[in-house]
N, C-alpha and C. Protein backbone atom coordinates (compact mmCIF):
# COMPACT_ATOMS: atom_id res chain seq x y z
N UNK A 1 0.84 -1.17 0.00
CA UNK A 1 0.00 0.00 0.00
C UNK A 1 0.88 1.23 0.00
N UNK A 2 0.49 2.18 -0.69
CA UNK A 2 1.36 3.60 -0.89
C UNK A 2 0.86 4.63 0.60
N UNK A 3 2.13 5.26 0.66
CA UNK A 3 1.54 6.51 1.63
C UNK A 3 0.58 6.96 1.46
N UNK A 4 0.34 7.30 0.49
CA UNK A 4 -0.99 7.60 -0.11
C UNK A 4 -2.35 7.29 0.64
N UNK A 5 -2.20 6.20 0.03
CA UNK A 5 -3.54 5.24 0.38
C UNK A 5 -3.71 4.95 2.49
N UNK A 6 -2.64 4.95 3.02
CA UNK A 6 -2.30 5.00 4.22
C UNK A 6 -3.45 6.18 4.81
N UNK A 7 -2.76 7.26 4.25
CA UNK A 7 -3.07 8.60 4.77
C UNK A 7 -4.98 8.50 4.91
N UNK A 8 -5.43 8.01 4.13
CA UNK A 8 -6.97 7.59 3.87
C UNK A 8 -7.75 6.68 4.86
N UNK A 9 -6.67 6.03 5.61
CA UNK A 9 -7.04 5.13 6.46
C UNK A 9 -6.79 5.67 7.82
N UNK A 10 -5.76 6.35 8.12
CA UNK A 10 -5.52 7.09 9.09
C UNK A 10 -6.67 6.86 10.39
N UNK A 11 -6.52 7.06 11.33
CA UNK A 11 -6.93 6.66 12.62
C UNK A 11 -7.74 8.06 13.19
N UNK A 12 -7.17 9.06 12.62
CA UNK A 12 -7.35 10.19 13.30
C UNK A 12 -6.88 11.46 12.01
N UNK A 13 -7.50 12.51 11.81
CA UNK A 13 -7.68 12.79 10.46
C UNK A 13 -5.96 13.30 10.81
N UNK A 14 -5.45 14.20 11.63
CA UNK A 14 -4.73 15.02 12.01
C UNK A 14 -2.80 13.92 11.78
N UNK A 15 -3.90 12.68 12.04
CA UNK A 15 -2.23 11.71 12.11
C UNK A 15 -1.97 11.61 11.01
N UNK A 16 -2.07 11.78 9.79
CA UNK A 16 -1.51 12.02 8.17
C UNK A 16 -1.98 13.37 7.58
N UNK A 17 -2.35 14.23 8.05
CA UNK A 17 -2.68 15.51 7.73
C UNK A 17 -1.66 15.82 6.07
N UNK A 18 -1.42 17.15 5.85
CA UNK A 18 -0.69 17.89 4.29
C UNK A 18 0.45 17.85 4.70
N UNK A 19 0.84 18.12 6.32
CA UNK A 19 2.00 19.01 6.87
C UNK A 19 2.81 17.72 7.37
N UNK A 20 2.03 16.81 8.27
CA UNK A 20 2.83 15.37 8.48
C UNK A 20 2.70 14.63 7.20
N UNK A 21 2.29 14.39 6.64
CA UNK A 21 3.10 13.92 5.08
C UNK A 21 4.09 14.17 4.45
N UNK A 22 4.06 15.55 4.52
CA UNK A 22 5.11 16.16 3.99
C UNK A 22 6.80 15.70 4.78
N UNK A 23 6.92 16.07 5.51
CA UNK A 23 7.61 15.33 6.35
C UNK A 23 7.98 14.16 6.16
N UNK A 24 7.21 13.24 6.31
CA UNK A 24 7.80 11.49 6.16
C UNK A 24 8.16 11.70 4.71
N UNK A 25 7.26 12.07 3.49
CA UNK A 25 7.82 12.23 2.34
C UNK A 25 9.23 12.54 1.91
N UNK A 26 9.84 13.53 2.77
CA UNK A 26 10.91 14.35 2.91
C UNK A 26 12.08 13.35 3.24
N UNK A 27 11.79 12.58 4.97
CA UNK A 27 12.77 11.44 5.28
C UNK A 27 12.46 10.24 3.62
N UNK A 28 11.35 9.59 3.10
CA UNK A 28 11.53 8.78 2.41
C UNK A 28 12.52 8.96 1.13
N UNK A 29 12.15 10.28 0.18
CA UNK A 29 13.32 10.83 -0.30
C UNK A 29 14.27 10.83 -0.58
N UNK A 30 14.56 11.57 0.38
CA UNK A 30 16.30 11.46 1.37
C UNK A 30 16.42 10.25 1.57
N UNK A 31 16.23 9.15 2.44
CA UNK A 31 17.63 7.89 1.96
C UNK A 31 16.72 6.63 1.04
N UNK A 32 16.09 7.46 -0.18
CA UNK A 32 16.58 6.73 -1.35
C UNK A 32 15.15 6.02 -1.82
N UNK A 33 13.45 6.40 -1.14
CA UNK A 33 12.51 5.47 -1.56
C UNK A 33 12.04 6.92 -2.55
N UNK A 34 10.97 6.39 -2.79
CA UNK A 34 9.83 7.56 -3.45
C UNK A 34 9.44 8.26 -2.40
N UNK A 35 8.79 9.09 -3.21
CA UNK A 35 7.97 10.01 -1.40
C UNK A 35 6.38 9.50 -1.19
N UNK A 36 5.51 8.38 -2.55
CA UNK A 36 4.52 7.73 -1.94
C UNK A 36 4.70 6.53 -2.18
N UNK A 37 5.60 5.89 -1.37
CA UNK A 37 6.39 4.87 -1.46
C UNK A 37 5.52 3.71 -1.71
N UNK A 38 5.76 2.74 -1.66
CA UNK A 38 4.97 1.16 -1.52
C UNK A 38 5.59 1.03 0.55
N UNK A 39 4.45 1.37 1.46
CA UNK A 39 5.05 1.01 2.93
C UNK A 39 4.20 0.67 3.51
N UNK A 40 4.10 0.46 4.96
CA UNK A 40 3.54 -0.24 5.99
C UNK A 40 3.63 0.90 7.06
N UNK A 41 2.49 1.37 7.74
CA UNK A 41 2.28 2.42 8.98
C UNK A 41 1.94 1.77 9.86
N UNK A 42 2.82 1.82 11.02
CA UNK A 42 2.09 1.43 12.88
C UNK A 42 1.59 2.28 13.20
N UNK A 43 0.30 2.30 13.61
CA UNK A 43 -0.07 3.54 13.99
C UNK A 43 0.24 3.56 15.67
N UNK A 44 0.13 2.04 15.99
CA UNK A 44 0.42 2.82 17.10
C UNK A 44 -0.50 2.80 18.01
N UNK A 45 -0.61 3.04 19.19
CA UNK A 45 -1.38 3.07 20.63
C UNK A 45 -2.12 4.80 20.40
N UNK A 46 -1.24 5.67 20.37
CA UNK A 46 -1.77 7.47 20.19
C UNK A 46 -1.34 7.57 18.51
N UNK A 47 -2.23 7.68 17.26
CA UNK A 47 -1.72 8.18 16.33
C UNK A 47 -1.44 9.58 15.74
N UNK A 48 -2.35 10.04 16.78
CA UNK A 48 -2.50 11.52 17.26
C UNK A 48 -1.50 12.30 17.25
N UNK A 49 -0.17 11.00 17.92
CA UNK A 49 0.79 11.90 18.95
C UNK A 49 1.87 11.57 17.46
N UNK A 50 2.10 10.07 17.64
CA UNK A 50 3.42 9.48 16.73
C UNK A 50 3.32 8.14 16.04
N UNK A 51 3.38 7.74 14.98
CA UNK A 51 3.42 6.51 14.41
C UNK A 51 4.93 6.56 14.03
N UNK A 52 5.23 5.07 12.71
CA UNK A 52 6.12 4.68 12.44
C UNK A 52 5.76 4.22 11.20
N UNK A 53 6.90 4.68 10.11
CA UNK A 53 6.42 3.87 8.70
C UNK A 53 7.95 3.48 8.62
N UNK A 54 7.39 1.70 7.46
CA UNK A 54 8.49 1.28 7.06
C UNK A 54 8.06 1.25 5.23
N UNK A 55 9.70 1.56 5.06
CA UNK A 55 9.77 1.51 3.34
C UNK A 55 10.27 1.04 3.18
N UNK A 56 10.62 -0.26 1.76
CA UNK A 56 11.71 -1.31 1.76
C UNK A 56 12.42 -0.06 0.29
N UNK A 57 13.26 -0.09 0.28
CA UNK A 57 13.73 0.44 -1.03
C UNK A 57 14.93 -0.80 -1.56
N UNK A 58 15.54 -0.21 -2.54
CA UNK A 58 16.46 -1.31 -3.21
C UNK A 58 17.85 -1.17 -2.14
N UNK A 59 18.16 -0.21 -1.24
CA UNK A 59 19.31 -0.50 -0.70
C UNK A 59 18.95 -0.88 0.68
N UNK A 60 18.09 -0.65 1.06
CA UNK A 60 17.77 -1.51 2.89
C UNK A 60 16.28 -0.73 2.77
N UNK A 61 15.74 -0.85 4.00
CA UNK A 61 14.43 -0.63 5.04
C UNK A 61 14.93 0.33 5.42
N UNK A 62 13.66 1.60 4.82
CA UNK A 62 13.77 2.83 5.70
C UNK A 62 12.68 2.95 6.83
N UNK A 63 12.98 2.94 8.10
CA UNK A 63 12.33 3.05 9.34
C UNK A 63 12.51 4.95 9.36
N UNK A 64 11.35 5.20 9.46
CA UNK A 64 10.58 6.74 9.73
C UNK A 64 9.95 6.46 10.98
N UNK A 65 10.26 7.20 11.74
CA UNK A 65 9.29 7.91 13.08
C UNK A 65 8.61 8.99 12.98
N UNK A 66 7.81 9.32 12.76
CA UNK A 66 6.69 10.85 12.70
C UNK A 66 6.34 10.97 13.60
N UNK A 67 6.32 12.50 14.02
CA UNK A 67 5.46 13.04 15.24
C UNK A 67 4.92 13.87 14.78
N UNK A 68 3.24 13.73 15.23
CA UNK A 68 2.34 14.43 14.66
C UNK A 68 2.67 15.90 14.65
N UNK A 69 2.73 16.53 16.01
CA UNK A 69 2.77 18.23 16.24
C UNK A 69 4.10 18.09 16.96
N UNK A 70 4.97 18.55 17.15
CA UNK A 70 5.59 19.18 17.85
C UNK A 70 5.48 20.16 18.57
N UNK A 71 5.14 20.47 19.76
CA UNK A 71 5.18 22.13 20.04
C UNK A 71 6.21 23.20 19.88
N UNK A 72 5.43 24.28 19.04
CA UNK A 72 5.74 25.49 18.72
C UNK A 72 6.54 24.96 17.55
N UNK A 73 7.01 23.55 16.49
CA UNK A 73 7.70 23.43 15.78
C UNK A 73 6.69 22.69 14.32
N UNK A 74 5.63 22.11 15.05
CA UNK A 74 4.80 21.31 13.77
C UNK A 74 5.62 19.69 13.72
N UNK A 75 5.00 19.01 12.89
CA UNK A 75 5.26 18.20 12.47
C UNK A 75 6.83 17.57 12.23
N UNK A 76 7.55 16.47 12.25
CA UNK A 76 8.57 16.09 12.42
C UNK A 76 8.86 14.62 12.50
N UNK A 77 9.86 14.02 11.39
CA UNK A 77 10.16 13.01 11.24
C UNK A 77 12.00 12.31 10.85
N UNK A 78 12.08 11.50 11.59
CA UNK A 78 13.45 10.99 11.99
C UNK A 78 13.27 9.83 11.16
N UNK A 79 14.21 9.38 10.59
CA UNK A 79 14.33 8.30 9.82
C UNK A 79 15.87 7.59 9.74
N UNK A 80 15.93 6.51 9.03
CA UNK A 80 17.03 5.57 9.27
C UNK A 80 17.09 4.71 7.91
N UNK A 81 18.22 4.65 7.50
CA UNK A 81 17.87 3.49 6.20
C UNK A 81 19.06 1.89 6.81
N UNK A 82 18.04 0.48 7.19
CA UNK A 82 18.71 -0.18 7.55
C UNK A 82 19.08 -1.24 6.65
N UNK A 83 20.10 -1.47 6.25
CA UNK A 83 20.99 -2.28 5.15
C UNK A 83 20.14 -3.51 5.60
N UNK A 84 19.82 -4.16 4.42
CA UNK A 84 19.05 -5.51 4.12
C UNK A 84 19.85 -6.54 4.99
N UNK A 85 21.30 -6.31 4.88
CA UNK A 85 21.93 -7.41 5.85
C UNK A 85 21.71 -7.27 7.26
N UNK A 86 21.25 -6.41 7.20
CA UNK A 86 21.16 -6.00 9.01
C UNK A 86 19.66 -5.78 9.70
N UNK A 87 19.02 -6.09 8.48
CA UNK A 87 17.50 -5.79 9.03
C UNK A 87 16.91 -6.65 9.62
N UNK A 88 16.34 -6.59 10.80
CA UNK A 88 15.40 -8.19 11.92
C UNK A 88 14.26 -8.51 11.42
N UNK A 89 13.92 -9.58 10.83
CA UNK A 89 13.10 -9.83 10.42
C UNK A 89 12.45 -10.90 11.17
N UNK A 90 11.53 -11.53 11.65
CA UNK A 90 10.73 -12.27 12.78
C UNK A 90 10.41 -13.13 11.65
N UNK A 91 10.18 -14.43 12.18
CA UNK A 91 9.28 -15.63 11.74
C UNK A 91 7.79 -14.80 11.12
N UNK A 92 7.60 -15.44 10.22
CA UNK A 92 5.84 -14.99 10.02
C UNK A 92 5.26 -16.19 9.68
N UNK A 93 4.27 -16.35 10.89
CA UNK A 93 3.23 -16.68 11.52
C UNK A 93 2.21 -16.69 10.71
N UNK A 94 1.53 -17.80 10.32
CA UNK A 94 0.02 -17.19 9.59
C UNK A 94 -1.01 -19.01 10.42
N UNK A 95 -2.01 -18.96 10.28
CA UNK A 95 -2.63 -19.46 11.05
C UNK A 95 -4.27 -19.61 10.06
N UNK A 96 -4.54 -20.45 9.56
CA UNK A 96 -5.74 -20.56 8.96
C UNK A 96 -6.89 -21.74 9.63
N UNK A 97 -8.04 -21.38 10.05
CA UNK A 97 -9.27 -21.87 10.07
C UNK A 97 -10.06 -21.87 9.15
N UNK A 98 -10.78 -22.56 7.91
CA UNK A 98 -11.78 -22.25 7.21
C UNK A 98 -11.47 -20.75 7.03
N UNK A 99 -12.22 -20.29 6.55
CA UNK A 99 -12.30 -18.84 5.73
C UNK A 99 -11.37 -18.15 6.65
N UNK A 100 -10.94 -18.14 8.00
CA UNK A 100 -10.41 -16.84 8.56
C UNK A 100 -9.11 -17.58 8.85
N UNK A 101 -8.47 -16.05 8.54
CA UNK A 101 -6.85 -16.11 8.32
C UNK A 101 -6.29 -15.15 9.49
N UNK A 102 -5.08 -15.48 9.92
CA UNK A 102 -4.42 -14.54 10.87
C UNK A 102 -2.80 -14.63 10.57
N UNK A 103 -2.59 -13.64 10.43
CA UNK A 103 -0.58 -13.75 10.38
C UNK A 103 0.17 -12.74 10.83
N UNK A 104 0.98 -12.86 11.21
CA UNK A 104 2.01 -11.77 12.78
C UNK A 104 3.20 -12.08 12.50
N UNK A 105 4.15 -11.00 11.83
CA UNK A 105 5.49 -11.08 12.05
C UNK A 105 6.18 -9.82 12.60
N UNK A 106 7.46 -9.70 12.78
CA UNK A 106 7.89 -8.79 13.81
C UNK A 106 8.86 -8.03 12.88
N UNK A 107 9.13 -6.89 12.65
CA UNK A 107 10.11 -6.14 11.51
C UNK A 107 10.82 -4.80 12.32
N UNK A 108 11.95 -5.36 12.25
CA UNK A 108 12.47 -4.11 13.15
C UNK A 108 11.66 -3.59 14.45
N UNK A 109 11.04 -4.34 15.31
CA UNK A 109 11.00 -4.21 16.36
C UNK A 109 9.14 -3.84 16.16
N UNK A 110 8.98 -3.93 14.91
CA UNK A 110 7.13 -3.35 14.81
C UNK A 110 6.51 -4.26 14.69
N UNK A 111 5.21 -5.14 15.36
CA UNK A 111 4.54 -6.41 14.94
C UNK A 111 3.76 -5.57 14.14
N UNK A 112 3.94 -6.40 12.98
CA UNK A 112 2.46 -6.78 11.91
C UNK A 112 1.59 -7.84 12.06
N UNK A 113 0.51 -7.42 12.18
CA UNK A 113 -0.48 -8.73 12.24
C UNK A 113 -1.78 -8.33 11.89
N UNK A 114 -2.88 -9.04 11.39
CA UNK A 114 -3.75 -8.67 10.74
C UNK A 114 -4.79 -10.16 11.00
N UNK A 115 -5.47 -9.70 10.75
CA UNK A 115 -7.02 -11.11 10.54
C UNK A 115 -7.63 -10.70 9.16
N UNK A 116 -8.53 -11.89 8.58
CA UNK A 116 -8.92 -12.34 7.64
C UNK A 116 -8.49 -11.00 6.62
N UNK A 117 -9.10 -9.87 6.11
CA UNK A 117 -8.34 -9.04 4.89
C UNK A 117 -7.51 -8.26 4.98
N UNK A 118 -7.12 -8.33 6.45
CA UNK A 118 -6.10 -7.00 7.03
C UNK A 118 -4.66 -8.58 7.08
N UNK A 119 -5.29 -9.48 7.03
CA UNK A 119 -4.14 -10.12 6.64
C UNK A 119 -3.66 -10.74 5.47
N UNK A 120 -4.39 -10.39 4.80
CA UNK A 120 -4.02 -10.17 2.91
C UNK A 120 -3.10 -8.75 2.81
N UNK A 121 -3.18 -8.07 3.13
CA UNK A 121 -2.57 -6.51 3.40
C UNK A 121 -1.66 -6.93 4.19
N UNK A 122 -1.65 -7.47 5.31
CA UNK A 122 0.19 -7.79 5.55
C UNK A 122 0.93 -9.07 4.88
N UNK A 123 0.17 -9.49 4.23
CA UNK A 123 1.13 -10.40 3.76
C UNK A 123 1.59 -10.11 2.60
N UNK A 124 0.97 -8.84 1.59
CA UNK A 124 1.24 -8.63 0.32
C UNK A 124 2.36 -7.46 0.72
N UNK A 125 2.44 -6.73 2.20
CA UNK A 125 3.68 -6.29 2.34
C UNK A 125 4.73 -6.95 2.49
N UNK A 126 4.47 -8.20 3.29
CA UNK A 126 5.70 -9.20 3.74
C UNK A 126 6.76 -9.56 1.89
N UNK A 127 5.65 -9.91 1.11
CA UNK A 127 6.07 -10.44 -0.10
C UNK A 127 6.92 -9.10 -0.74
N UNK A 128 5.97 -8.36 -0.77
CA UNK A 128 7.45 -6.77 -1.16
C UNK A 128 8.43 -6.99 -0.11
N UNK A 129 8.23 -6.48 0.65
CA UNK A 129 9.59 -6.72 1.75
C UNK A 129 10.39 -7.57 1.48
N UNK A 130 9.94 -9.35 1.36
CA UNK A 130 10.86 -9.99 1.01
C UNK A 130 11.58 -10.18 -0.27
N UNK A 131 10.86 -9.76 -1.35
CA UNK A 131 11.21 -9.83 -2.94
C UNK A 131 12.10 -8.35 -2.26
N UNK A 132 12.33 -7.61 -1.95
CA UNK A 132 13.12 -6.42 -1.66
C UNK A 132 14.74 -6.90 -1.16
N UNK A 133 14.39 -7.59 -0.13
CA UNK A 133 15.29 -8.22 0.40
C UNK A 133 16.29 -9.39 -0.17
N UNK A 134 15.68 -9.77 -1.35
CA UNK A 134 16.07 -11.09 -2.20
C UNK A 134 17.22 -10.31 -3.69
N UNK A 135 16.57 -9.19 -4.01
CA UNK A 135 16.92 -8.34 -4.62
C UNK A 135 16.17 -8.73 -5.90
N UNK A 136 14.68 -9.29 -5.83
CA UNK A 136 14.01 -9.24 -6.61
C UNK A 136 13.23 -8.19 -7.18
N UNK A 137 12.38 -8.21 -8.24
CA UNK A 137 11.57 -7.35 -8.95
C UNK A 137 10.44 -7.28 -7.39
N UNK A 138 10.67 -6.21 -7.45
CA UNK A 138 9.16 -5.83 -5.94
C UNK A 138 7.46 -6.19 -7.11
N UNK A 139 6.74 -6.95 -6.73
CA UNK A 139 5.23 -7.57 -7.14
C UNK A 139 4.48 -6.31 -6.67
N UNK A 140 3.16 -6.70 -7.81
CA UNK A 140 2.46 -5.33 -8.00
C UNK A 140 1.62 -5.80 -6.52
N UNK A 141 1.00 -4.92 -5.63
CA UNK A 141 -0.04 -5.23 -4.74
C UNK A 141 -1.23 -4.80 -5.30
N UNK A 142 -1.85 -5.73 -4.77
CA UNK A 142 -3.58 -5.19 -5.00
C UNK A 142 -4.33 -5.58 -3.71
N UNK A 143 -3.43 -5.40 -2.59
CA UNK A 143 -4.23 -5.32 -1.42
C UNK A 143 -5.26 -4.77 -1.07
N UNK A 144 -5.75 -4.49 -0.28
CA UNK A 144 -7.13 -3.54 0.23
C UNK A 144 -6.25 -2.69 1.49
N UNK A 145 -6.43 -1.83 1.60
CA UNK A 145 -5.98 -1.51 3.04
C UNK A 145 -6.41 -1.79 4.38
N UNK A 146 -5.84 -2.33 5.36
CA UNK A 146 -6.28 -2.19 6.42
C UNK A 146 -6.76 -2.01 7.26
N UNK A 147 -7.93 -2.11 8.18
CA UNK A 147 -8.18 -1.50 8.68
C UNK A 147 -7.44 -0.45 9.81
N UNK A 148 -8.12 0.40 11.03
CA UNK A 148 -7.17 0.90 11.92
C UNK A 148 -7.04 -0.13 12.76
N UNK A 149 -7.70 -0.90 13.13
CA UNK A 149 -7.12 -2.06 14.59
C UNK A 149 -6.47 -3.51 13.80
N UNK A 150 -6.04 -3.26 12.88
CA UNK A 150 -4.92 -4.35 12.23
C UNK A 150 -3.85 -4.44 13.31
N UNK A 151 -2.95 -3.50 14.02
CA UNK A 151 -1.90 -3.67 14.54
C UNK A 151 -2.42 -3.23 15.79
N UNK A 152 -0.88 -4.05 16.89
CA UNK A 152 -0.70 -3.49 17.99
C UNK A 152 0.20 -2.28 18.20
C-alpha cells in the first residue's frame, strides 16, 4: 500500500494531515525510496501523537518515526535506512481456520499482524519486503488496506 492510500485510512484525520506527510515524504526521499512509497504504517497506541512507517527500497528498510505536532515546531520526522543485511526480520506466523486467516510477524522491532483481509494486506507487504530483500523485482499489490485495529 502507498503513503498515499495509508493517509486515507488514518486513525485520526490530524495523524496524516498535508504538513505530516510532507515530512515522512521528505525522510523517504532522502535515503533513497519515493515520497509515496509502496510502505507499511504502525499507527500505534496514540496516532494523534506518533506513528512509524516502514519503506523497503532497493538498498535496505527505511524506518521513519513521525510526530504528529511538535510544540511550537509542527510536524517532524526521523528516519534511518537499515541495510538488508542488518534488518530483523521475525518468523511470520500465519494461522488458517476455514475462511479466517491470521498472520504476525515482527520487523524491526514493529509487529504486523492482521485477521482475515487485514491479513491479505500484511502479507502482500511481507512479499514486497521480502522480494526487496532477495533483490528481486518488488510484485504489483492489490491489497485492500487495512483497517485501523490491524496492529498493535
Amino acid at each position: 500500500m502507498r503513503l498515499s492510500e495509508w493517509s486515507a485510512v488514518a486513525p485520526t484525520r490530524e495523524a496524516a494531515g498535508p504538513k505530516v506527510l510532507a515530512v515522512a515524504e521528505a525522510v523517504l526521499a532522502t535515503l533513497g525510496a519515493t515520497p509515496d512509497s509502496d510502505c507499511w504504517v504502525s499507527w500505534g497506541d496514540d496516532p494523534g501523537v506518533r506513528w512509524v512507517l516502514l519503506a523497503p527500497t532497493q538498498a535496505g528498510l527505511v524506518v521513519a518515526h513521525v510526530r504528529v505536532n511538535v510544540p511550537q515546531e509542527g510536524p517532524r520526522a526521523a528516519g534511518k535506512l537499515v541495510r538488508w543485511s542488518r534488518v530483523q526480520l521475525g518468523e511470520i506466523a500465519v494461522e488458517v481456520q476455514g475462511a479466517h486467516r491470521i498472520i504476525s510477524a515482527t520487523l524491526e522491532g514493529v509487529v504486523l499482524r492482521g485477521v482475515d483481509t487485514d491479513a491479505d494486506a500484511v502479507g502482500a507487504f511481507l512479499q514486497v519486503l521480502l522480494a526487496a530483500i532477495d533483490g528481486r523485482p518488488l510484485p504489483a499489490r492489490a491489497a485492500s488496506p487495512p483497517s485501523v485495529t490491524a496492529e498493535a
